[in-house]
C-alpha atoms as a PDB file:
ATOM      1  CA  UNK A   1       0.000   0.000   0.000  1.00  0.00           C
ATOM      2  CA  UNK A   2       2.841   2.962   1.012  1.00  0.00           C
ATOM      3  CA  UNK A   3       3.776   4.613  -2.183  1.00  0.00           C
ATOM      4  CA  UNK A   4       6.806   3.228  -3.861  1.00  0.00           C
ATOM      5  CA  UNK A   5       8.601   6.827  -3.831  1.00  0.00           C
ATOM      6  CA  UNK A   6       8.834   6.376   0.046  1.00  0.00           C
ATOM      7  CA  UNK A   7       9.516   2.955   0.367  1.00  0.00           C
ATOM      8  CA  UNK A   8      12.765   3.650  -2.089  1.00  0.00           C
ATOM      9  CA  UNK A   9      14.049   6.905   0.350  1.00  0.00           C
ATOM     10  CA  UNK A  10      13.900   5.473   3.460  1.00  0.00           C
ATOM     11  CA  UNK A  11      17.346   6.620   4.340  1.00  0.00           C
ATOM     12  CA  UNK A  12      16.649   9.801   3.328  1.00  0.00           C
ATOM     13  CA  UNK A  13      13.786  10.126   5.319  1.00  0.00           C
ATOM     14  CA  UNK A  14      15.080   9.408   8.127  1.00  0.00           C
ATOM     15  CA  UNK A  15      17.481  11.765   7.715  1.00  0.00           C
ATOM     16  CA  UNK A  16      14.892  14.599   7.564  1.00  0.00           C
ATOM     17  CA  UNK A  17      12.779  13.225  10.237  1.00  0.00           C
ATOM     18  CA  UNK A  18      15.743  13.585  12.734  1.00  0.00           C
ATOM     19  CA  UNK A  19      16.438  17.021  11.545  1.00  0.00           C
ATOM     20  CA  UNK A  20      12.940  18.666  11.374  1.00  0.00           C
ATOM     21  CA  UNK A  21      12.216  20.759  14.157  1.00  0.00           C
ATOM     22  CA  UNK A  22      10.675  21.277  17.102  1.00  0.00           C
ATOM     23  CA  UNK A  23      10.886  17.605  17.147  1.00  0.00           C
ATOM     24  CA  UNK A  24      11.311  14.519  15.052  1.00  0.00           C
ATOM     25  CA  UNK A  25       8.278  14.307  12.580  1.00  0.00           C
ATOM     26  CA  UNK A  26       8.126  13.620   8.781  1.00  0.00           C
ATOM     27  CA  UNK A  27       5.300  14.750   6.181  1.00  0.00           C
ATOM     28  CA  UNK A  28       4.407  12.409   3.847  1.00  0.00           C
ATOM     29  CA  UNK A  29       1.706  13.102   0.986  1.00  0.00           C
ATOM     30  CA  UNK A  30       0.356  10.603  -1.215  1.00  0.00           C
ATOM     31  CA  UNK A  31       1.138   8.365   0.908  1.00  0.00           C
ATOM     32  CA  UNK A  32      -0.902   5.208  -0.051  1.00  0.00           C
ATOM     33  CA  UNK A  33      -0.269   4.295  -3.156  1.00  0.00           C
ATOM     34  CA  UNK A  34      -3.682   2.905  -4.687  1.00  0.00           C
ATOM     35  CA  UNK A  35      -5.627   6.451  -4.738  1.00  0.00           C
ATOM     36  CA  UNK A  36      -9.090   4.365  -5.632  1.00  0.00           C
ATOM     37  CA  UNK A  37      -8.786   2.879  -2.165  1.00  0.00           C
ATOM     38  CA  UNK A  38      -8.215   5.840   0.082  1.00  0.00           C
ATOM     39  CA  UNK A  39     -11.040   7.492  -1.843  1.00  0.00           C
ATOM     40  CA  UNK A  40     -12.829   4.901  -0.899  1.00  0.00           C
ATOM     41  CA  UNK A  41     -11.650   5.146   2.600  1.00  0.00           C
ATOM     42  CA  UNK A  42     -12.737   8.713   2.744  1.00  0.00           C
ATOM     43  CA  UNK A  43     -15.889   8.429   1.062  1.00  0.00           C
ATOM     44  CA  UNK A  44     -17.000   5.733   3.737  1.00  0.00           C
ATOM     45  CA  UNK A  45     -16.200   7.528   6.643  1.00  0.00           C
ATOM     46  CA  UNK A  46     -18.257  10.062   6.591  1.00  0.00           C
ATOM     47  CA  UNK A  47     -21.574   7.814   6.087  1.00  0.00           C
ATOM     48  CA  UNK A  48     -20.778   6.458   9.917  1.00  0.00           C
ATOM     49  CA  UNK A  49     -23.330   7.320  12.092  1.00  0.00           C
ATOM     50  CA  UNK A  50     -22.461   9.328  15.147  1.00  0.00           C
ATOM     51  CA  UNK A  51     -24.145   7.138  17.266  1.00  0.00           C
ATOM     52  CA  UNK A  52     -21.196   4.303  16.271  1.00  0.00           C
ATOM     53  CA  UNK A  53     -18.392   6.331  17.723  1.00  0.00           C
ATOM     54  CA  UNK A  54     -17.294   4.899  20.697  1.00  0.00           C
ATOM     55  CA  UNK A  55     -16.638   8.436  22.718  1.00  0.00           C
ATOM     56  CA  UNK A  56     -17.471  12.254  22.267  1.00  0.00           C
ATOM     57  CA  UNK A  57     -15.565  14.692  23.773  1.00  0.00           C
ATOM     58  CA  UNK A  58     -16.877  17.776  24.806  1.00  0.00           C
ATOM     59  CA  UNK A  59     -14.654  20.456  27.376  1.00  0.00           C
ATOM     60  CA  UNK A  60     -12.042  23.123  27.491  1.00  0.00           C
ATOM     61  CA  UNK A  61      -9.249  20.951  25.988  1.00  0.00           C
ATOM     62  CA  UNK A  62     -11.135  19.634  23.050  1.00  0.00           C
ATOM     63  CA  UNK A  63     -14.722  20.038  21.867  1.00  0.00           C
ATOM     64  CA  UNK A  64     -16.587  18.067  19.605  1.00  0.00           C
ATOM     65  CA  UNK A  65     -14.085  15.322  18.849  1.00  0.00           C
ATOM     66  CA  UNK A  66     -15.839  12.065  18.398  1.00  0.00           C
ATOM     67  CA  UNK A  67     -13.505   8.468  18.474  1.00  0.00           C
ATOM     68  CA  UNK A  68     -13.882   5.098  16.648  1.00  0.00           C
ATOM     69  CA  UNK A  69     -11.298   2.268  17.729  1.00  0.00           C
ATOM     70  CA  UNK A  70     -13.927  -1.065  17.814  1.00  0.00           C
ATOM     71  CA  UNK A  71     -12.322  -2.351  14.207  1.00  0.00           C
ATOM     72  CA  UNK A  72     -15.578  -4.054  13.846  1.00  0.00           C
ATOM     73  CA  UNK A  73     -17.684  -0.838  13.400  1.00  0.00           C
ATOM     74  CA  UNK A  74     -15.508   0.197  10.769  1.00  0.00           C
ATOM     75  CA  UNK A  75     -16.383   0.162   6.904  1.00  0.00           C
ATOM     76  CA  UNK A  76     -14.778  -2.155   4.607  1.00  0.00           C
ATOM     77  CA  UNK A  77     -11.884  -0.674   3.170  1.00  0.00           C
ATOM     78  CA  UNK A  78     -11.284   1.237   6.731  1.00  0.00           C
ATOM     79  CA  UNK A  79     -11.419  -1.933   8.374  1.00  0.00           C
ATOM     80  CA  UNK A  80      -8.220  -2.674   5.869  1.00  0.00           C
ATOM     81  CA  UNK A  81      -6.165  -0.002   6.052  1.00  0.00           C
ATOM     82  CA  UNK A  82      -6.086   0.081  10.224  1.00  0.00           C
ATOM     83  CA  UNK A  83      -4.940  -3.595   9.221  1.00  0.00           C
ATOM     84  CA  UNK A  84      -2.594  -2.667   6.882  1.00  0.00           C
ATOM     85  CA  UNK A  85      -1.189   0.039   9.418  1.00  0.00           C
ATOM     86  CA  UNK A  86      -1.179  -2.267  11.999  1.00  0.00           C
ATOM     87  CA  UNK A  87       1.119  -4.881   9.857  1.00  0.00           C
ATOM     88  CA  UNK A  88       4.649  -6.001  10.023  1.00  0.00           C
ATOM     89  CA  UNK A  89       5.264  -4.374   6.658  1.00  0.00           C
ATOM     90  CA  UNK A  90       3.936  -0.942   8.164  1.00  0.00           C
ATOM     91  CA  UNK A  91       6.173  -1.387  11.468  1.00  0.00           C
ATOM     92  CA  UNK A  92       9.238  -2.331   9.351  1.00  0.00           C
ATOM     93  CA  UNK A  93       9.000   0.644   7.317  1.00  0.00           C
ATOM     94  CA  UNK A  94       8.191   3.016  10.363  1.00  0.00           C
ATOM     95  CA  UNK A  95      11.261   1.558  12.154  1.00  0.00           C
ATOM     96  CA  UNK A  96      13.249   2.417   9.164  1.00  0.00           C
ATOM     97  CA  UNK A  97      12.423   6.277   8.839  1.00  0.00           C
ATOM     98  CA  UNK A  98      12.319   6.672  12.745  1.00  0.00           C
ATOM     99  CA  UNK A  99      15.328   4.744  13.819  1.00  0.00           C
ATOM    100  CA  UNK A 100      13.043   3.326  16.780  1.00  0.00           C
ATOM    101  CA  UNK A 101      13.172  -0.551  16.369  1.00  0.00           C
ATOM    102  CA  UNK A 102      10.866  -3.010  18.736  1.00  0.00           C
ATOM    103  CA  UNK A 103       8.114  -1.026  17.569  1.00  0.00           C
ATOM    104  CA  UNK A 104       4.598  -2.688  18.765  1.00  0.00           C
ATOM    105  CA  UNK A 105       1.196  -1.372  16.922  1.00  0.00           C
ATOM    106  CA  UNK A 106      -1.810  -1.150  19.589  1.00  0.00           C
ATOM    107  CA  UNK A 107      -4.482  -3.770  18.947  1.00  0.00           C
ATOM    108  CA  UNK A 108      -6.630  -1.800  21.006  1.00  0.00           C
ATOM    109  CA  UNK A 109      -6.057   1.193  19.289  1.00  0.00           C
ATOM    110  CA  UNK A 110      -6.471   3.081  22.657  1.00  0.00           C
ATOM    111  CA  UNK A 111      -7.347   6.707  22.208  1.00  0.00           C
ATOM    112  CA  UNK A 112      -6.463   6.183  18.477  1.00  0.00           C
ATOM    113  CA  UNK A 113      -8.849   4.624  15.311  1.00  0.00           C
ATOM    114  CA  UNK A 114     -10.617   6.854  13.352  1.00  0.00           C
ATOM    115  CA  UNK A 115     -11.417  10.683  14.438  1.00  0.00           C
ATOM    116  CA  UNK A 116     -13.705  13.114  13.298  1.00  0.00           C
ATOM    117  CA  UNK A 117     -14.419  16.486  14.465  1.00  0.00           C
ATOM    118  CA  UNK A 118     -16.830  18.765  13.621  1.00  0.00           C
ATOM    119  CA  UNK A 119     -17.533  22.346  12.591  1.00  0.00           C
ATOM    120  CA  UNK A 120     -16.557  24.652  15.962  1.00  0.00           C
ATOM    121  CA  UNK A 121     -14.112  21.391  17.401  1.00  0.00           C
ATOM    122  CA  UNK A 122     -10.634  22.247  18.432  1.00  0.00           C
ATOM    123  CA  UNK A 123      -8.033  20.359  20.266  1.00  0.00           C
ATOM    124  CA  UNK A 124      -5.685  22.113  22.879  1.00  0.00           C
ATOM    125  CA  UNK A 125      -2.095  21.752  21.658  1.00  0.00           C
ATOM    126  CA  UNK A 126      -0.878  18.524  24.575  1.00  0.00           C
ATOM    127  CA  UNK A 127       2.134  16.002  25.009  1.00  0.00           C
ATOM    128  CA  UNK A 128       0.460  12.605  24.545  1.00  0.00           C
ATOM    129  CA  UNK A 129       0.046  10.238  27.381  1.00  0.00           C
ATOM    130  CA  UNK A 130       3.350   8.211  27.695  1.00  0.00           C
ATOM    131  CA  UNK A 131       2.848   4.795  28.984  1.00  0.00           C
ATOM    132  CA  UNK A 132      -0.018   2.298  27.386  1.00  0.00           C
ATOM    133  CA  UNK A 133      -2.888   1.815  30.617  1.00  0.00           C
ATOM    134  CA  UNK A 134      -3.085  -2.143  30.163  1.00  0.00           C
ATOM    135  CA  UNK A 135       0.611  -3.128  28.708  1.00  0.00           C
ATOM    136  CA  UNK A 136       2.843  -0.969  30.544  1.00  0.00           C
ATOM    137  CA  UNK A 137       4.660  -0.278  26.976  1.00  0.00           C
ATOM    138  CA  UNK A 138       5.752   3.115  26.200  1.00  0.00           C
ATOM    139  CA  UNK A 139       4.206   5.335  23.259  1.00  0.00           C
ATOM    140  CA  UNK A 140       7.064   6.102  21.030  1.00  0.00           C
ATOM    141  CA  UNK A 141       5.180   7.109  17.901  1.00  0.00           C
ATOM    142  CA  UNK A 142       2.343   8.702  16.417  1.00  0.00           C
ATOM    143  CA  UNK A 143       1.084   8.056  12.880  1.00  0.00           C
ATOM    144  CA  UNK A 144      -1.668  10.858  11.812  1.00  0.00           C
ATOM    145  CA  UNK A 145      -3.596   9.505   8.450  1.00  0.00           C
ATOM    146  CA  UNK A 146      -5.877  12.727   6.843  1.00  0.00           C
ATOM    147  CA  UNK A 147      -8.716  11.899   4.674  1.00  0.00           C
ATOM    148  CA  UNK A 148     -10.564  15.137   4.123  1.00  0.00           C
ATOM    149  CA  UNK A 149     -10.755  15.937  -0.180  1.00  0.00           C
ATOM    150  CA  UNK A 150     -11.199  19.378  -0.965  1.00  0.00           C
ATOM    151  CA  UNK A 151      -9.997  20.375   2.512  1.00  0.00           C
ATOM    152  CA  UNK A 152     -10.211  24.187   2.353  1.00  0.00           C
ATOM    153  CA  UNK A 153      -7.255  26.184   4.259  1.00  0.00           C
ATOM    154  CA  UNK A 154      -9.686  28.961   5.785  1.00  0.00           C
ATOM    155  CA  UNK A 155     -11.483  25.997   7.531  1.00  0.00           C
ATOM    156  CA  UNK A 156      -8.818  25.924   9.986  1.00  0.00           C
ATOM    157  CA  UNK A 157      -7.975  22.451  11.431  1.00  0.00           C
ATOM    158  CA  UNK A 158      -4.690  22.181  10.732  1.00  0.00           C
ATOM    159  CA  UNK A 159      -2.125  20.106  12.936  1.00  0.00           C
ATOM    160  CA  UNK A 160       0.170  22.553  15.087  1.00  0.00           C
ATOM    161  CA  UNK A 161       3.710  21.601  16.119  1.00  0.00           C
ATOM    162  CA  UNK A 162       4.877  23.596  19.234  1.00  0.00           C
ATOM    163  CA  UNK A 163       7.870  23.772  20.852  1.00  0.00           C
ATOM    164  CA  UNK A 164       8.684  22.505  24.159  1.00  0.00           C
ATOM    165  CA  UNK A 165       8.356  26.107  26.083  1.00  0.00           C
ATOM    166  CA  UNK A 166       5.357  27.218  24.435  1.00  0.00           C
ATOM    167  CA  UNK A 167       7.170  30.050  22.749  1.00  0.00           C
ATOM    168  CA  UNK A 168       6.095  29.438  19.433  1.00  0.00           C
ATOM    169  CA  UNK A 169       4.620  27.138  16.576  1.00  0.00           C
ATOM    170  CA  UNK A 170       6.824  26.046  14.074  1.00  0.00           C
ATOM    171  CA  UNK A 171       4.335  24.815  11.574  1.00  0.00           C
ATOM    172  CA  UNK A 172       0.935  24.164  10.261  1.00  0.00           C
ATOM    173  CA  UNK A 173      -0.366  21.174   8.608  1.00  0.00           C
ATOM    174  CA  UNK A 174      -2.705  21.056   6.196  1.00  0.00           C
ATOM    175  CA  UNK A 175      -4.974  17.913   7.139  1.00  0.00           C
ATOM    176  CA  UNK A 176      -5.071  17.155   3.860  1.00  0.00           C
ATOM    177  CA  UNK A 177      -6.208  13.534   2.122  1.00  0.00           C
ATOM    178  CA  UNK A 178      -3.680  11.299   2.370  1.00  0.00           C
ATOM    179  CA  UNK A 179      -0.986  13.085   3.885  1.00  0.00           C
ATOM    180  CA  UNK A 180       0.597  11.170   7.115  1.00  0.00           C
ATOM    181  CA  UNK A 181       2.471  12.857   9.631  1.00  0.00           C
ATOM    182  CA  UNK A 182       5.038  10.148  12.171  1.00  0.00           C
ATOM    183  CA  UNK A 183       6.188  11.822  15.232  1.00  0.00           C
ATOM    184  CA  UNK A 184       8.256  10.987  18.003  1.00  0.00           C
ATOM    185  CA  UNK A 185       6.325  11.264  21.303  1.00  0.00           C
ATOM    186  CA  UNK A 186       8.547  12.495  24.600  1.00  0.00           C
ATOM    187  CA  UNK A 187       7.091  15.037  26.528  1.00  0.00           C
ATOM    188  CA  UNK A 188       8.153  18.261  24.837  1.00  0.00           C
ATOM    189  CA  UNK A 189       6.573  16.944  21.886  1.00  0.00           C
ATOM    190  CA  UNK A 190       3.736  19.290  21.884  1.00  0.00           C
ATOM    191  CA  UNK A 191       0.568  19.323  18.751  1.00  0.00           C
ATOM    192  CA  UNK A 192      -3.242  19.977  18.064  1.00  0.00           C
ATOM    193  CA  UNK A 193      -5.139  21.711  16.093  1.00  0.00           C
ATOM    194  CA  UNK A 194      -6.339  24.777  18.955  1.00  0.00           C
ATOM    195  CA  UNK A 195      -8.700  27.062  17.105  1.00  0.00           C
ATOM    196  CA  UNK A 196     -11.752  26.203  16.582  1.00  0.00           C
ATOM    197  CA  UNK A 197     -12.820  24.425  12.909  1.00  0.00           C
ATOM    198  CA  UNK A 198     -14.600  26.786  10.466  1.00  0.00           C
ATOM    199  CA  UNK A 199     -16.084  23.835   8.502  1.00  0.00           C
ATOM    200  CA  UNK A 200     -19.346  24.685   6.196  1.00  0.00           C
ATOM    201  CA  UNK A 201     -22.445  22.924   8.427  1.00  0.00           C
ATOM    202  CA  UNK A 202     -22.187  19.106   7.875  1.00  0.00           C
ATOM    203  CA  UNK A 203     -18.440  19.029   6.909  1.00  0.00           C
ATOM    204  CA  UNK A 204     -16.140  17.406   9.549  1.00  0.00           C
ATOM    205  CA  UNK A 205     -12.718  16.609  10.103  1.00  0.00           C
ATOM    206  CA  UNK A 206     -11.423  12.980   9.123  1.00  0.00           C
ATOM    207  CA  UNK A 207      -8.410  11.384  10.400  1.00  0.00           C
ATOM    208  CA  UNK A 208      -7.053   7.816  11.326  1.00  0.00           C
ATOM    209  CA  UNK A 209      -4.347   7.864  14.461  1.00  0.00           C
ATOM    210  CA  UNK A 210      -1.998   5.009  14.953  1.00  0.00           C
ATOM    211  CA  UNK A 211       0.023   4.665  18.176  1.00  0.00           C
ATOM    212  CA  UNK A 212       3.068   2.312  17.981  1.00  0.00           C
ATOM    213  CA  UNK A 213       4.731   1.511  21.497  1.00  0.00           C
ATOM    214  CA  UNK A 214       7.755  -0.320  23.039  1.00  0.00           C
ATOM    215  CA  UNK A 215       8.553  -2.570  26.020  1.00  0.00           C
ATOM    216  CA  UNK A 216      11.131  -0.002  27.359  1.00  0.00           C
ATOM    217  CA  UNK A 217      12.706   3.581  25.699  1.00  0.00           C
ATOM    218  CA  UNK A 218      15.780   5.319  26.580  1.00  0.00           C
ATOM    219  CA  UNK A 219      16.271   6.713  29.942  1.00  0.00           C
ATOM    220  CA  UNK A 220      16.547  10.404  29.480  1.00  0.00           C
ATOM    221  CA  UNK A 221      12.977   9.936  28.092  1.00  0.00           C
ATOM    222  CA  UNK A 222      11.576   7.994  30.531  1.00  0.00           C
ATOM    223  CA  UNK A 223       8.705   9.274  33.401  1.00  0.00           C
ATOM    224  CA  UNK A 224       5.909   8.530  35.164  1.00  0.00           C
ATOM    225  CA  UNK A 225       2.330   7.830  33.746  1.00  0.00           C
ATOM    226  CA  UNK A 226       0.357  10.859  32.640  1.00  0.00           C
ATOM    227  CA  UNK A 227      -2.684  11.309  30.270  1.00  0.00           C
ATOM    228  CA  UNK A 228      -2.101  14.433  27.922  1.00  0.00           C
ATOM    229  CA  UNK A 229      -0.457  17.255  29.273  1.00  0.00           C
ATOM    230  CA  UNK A 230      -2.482  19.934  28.506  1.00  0.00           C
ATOM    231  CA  UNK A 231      -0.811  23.404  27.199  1.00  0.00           C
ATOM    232  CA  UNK A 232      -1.787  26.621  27.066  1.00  0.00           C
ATOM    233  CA  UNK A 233      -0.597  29.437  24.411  1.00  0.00           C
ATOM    234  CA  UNK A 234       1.361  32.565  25.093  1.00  0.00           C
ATOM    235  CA  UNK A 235      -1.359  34.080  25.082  1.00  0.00           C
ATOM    236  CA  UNK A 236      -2.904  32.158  27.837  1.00  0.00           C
ATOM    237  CA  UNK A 237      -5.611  30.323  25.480  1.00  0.00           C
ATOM    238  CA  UNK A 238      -5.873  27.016  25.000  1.00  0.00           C
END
């Protein structure tokens, strides 16, 4: 599935992904090959009922985020490509342009599976929780799949990367269809999308979010458990 242009510059991105600041992160567009299928993907998403999410979040920190991680609520072709992202093939290539190795995908896709968010959402910029609840293994990486066509910029939504004081954001990303975004995840490792989405009525937010662990991580990164550490912006908002 993972476009052939990537799978033959692996070295090379993993080059960039150790140089890109304010942490380790790569952007990848196009990044499933077979364009029919992530249509498809897309397309399918947005027929799920609200109902079949599994949570909705609705406070300070984030508002009007609704999660899907039961696989077997999941269309089709979704249903495949959580799979596919899931897969030895997928962990083998994400060890390659991360340098992490042991990397373990989440069967229980624990705070991750498909997200949607709706007109008016936003989501505080946060460090991710560290350490998985029921394994004990600790989240090294974060894979962000868009699949929003004809995403317009004005709409807002896109993915903020912070650095670790707060000080400033060092980029915006467009949550555009099949773009994935891999980042490290340590502390100072600080995202979301903060302002709130302005979506036309009925037009919400897609994205698929893969977490990928290991049994142990180096110690200068290690701590104790926390859920997201919530941040607020210099100018006090969240």
């Amino acid at each position: 599935m993972i476009n052939k242009d990537y799978q033959n510059n692996k070295e090379k991105d993993f080059e960039k992904f150790l140089k890109n600041e304010p942490f380790n992160h790569l952007i990848l567009d196009n990044f499933i090959e077979d364009q029919d299928f992530i249509n498809k993907v897309a397309s399918e998403v947005t027929e799920i009922p609200n109902d079949q999410f599994d949570f909705n979040e609705h406070h300070e920190v984030q508002i009007k985020k609704r999660g899907l991680s039961q696989l077997d609520r999941m269309p089709e072709n979704t249903k495949k490509l959580v799979e596919f992202f899931q897969s030895s093939e997928m962990i083998s290539y994400l060890e390659s342009i991360t340098g992490i190795k042991g990397l373990l995908a989440d069967g229980e896709l624990l705070g991750g599976g498909l997200h949607k968010m709706d007109r008016g959402g936003h989501l505080a910029v946060h460090a991710d929780f560290n350490i998985h609840i029921n394994t004990g293994y600790h989240r090294r990486i974060n894979a962000l799949l868009y699949l929003n066509p004809n995403w317009e910029s004005e709409w807002g939504g896109q993915l903020e990367l912070w650095d670790g004081a707060m000080s400033r954001c060092w980029d915006r990303v467009e949550p555009i269809l099949n773009r994935l975004v891999v980042f490290r995840i340590t502390d100072d490792a600080l995202h979301g999308h903060p302002d709130p989405m302005m979506s036309p009525e009925g037009v919400s937010r897609y994205s698929l979010a893969f977490y990928y662990y290991t049994q142990d991580r180096p110690e200068e990164e290690k701590g104790p458990f926390h859920w997201a550490l919530w941040q607020r912006r210099p100018d006090g908002r969240f």
